[in-house]
PDB file of N, CA and C in Angstrom:
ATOM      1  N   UNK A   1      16.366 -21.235 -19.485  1.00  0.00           N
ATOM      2  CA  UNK A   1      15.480 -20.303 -20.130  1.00  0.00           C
ATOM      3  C   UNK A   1      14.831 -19.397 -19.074  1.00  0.00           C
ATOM      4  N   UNK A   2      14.692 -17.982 -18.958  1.00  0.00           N
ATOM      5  CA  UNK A   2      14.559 -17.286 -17.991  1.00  0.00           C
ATOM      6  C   UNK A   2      12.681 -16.934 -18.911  1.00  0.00           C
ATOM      7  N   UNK A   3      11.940 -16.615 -18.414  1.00  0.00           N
ATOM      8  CA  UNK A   3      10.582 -16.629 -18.279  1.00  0.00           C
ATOM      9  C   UNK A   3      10.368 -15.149 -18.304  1.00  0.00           C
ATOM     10  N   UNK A   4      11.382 -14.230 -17.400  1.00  0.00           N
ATOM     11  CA  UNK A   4      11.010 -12.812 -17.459  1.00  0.00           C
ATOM     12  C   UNK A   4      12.297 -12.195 -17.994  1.00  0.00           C
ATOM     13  N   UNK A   5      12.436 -11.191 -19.041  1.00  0.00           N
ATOM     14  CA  UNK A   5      13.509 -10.664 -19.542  1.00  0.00           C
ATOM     15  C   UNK A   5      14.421  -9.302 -18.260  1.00  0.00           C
ATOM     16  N   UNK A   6      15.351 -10.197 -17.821  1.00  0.00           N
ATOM     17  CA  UNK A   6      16.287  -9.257 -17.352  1.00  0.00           C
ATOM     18  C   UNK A   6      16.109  -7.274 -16.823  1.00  0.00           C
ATOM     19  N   UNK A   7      16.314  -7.042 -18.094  1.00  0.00           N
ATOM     20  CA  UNK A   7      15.781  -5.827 -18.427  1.00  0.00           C
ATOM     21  C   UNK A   7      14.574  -5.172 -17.478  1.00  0.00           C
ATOM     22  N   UNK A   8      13.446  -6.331 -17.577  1.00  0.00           N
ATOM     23  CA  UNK A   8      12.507  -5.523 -17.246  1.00  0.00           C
ATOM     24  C   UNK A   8      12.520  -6.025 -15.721  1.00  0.00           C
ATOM     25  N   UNK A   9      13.419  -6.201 -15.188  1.00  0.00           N
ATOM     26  CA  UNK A   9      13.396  -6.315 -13.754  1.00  0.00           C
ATOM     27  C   UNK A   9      13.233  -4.947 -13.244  1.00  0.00           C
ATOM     28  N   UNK A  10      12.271  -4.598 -11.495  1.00  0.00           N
ATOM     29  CA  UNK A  10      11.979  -3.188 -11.115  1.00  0.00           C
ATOM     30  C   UNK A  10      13.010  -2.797 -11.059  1.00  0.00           C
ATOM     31  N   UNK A  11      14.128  -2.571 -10.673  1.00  0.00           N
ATOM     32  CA  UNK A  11      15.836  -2.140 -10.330  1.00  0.00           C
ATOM     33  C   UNK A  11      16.118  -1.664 -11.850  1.00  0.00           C
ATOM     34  N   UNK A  12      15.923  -2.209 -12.527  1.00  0.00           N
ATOM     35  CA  UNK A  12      16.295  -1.473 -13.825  1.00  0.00           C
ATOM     36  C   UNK A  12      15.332  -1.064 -14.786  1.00  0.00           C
ATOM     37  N   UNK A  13      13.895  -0.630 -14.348  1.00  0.00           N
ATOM     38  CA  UNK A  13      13.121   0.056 -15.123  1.00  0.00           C
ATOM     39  C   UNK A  13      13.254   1.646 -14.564  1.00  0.00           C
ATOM     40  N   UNK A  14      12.614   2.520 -15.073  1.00  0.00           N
ATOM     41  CA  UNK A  14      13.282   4.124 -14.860  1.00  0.00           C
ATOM     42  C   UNK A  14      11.806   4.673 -14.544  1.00  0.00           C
ATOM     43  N   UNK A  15      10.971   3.401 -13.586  1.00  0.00           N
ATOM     44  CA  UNK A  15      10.124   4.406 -13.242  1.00  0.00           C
ATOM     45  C   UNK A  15       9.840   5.178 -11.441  1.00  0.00           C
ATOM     46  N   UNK A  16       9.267   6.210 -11.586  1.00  0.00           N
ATOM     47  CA  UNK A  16       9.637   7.390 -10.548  1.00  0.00           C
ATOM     48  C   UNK A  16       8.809   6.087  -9.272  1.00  0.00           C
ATOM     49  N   UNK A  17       9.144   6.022  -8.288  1.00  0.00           N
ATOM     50  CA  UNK A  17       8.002   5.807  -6.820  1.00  0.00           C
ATOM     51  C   UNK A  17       8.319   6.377  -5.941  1.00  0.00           C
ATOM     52  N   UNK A  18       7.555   6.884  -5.385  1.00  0.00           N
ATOM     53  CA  UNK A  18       7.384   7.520  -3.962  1.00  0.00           C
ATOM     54  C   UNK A  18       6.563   7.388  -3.102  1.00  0.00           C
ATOM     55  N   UNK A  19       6.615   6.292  -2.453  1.00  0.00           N
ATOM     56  CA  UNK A  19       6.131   5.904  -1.219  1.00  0.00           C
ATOM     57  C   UNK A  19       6.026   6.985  -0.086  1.00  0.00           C
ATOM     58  N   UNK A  20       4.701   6.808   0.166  1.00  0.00           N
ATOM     59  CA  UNK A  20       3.839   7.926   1.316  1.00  0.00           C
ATOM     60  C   UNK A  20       4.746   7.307   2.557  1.00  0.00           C
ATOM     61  N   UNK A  21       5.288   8.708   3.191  1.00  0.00           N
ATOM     62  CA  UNK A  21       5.724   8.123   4.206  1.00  0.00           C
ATOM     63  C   UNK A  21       4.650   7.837   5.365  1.00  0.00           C
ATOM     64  N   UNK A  22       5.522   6.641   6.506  1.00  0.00           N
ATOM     65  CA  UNK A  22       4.347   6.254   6.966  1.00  0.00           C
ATOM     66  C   UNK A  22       3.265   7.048   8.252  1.00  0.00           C
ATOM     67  N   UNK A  23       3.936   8.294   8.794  1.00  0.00           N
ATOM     68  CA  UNK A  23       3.598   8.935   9.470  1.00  0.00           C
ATOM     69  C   UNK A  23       2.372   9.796   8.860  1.00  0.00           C
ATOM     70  N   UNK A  24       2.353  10.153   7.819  1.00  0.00           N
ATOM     71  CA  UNK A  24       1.384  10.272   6.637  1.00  0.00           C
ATOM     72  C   UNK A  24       0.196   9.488   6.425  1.00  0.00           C
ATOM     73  N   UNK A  25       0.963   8.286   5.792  1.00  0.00           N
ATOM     74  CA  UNK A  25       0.146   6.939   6.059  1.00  0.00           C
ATOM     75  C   UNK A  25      -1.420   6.954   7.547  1.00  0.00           C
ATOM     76  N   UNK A  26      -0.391   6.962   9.143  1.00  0.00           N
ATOM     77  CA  UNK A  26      -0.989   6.789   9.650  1.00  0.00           C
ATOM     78  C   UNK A  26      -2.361   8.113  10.280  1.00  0.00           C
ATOM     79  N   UNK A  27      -1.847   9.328   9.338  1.00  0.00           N
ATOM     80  CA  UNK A  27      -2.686  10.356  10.081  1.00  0.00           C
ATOM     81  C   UNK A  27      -3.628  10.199   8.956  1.00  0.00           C
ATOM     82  N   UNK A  28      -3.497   9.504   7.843  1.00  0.00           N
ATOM     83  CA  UNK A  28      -4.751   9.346   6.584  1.00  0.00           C
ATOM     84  C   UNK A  28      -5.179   8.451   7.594  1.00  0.00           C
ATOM     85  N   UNK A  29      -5.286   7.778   8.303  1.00  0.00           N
ATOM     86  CA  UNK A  29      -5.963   6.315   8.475  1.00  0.00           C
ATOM     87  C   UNK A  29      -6.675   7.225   9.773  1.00  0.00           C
ATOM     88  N   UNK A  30      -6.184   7.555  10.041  1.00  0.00           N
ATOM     89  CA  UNK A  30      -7.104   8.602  11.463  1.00  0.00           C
ATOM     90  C   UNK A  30      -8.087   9.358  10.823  1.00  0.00           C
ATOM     91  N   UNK A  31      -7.850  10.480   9.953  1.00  0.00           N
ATOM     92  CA  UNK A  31      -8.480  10.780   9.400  1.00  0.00           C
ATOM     93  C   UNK A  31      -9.849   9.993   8.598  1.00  0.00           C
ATOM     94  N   UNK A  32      -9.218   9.024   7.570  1.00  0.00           N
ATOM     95  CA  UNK A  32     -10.292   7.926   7.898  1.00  0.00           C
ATOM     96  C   UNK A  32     -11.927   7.933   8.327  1.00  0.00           C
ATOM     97  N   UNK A  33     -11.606   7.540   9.984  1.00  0.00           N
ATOM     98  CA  UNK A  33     -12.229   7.522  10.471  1.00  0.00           C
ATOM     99  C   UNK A  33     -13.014   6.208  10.735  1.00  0.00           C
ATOM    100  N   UNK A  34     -12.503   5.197  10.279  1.00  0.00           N
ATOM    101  CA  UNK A  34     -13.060   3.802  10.029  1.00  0.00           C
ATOM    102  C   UNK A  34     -14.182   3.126  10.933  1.00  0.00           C
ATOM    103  N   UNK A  35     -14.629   2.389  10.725  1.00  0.00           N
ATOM    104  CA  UNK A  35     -15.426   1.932  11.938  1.00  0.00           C
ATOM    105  C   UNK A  35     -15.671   0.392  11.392  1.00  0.00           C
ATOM    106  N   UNK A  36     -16.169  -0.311  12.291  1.00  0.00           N
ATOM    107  CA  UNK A  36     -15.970  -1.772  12.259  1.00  0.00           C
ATOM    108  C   UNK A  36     -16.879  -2.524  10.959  1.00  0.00           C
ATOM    109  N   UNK A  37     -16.126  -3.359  10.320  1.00  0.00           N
ATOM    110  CA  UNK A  37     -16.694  -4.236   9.243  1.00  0.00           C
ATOM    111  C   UNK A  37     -16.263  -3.171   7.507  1.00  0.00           C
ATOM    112  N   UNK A  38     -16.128  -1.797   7.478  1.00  0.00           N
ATOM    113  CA  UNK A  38     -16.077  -1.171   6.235  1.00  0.00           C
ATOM    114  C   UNK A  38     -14.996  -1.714   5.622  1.00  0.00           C
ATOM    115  N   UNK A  39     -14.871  -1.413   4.511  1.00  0.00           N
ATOM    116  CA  UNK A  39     -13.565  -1.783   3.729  1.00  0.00           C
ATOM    117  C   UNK A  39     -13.015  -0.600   3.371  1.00  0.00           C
ATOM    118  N   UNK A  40     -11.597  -1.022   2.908  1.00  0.00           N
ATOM    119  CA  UNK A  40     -10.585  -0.138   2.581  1.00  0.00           C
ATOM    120  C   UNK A  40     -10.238  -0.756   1.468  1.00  0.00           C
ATOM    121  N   UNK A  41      -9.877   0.113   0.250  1.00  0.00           N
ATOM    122  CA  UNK A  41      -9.658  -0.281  -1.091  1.00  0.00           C
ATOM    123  C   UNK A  41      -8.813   0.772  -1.771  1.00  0.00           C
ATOM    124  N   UNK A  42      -6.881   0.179  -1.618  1.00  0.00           N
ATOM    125  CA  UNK A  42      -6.100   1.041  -2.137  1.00  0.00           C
ATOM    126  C   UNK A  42      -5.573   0.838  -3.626  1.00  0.00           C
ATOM    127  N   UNK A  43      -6.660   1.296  -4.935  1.00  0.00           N
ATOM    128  CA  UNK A  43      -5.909   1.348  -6.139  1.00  0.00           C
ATOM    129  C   UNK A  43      -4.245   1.440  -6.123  1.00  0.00           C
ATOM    130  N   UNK A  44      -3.847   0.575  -6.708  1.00  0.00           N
ATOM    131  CA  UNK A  44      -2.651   0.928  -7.203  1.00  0.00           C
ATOM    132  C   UNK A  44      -1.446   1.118  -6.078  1.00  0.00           C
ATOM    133  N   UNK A  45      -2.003   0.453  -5.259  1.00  0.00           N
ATOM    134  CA  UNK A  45      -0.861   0.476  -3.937  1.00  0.00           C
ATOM    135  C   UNK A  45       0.071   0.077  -3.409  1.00  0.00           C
ATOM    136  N   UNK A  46       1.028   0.234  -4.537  1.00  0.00           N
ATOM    137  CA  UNK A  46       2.310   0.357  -4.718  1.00  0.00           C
ATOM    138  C   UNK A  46       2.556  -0.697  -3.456  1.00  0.00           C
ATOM    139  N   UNK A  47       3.419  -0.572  -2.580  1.00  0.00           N
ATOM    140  CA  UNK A  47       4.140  -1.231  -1.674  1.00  0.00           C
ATOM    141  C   UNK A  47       3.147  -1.834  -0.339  1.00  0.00           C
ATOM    142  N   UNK A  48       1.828  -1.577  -0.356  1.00  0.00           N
ATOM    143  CA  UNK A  48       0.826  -1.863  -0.450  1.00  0.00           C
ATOM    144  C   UNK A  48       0.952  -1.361   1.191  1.00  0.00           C
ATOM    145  N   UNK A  49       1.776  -0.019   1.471  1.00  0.00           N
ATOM    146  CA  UNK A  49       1.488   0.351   3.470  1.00  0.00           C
ATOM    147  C   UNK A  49       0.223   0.568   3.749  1.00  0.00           C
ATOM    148  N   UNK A  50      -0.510   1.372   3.078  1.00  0.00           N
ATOM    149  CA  UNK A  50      -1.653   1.598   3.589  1.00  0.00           C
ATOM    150  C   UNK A  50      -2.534   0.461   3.805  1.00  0.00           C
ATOM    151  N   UNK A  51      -2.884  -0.151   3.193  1.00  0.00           N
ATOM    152  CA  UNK A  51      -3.714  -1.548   3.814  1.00  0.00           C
ATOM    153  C   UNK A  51      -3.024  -2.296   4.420  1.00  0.00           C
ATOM    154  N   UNK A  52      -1.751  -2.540   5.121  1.00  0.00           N
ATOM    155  CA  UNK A  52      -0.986  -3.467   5.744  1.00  0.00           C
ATOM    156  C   UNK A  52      -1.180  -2.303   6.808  1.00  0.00           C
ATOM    157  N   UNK A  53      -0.946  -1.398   7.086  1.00  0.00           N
ATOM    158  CA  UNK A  53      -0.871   0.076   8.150  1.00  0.00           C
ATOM    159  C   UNK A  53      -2.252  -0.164   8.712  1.00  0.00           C
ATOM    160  N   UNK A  54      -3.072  -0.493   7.931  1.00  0.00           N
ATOM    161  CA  UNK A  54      -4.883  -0.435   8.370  1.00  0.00           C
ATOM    162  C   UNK A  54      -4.849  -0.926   8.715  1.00  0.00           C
ATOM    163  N   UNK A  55      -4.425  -2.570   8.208  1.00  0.00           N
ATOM    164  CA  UNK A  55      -4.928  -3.655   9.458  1.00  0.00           C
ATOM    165  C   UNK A  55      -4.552  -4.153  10.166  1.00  0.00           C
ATOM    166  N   UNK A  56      -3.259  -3.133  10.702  1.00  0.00           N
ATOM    167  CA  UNK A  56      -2.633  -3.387  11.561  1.00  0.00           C
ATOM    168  C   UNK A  56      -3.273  -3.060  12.535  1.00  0.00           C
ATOM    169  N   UNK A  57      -3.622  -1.681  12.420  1.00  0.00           N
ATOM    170  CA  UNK A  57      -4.393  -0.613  13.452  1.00  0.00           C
ATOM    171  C   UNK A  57      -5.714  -1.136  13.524  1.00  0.00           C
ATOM    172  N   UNK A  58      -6.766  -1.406  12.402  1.00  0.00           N
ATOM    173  CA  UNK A  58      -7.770  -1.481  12.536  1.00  0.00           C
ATOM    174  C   UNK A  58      -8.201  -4.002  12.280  1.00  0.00           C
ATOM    175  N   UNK A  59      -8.064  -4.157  13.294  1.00  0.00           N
ATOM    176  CA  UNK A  59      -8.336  -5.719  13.311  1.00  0.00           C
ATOM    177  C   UNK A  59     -10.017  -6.148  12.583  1.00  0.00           C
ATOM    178  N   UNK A  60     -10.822  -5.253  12.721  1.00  0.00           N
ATOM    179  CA  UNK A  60     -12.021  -5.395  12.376  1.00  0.00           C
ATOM    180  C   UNK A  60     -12.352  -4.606  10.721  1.00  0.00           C
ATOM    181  N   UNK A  61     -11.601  -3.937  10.430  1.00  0.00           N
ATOM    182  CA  UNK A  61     -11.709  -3.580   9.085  1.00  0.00           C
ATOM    183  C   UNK A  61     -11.161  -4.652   8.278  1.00  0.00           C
ATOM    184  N   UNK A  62     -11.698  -4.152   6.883  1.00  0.00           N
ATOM    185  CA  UNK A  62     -11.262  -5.529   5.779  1.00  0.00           C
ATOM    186  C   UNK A  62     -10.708  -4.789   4.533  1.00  0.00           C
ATOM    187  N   UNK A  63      -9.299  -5.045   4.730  1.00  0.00           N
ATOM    188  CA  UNK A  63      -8.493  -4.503   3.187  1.00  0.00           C
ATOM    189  C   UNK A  63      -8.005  -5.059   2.130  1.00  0.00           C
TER     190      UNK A  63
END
């Protein structure tokens, strides 16, 4: 008995994504401007670079 219907696997749903590329990514995070202890809070973040990109760069921020 499969739990999730086939169908609605991501590979076969027809919806659009477009992932920020990450050079993009990293000049938002400059831009930014972050400073130690703030948070970062990405609605809806898809493949989730930008907070994995942050805390990569930033060890003292919290995403």
């Amino acid at each position: 008995m499969e739990l999730i219907d086939p169908e609605m696997r991501v590979d076969k749903l027809k919806i659009p994504y477009y992932p920020t590329p990450y050079k993009v990514v990293k000049r938002m995070i400059q831009l930014a401007n972050l400073r130690p202890q703030e948070r970062l809070i990405d609605l809806g973040s898809g493949d989730g670079r930008i907070p994995i990109t942050t805390a990569l760069i930033h060890d003292d921020v919290f995403c």
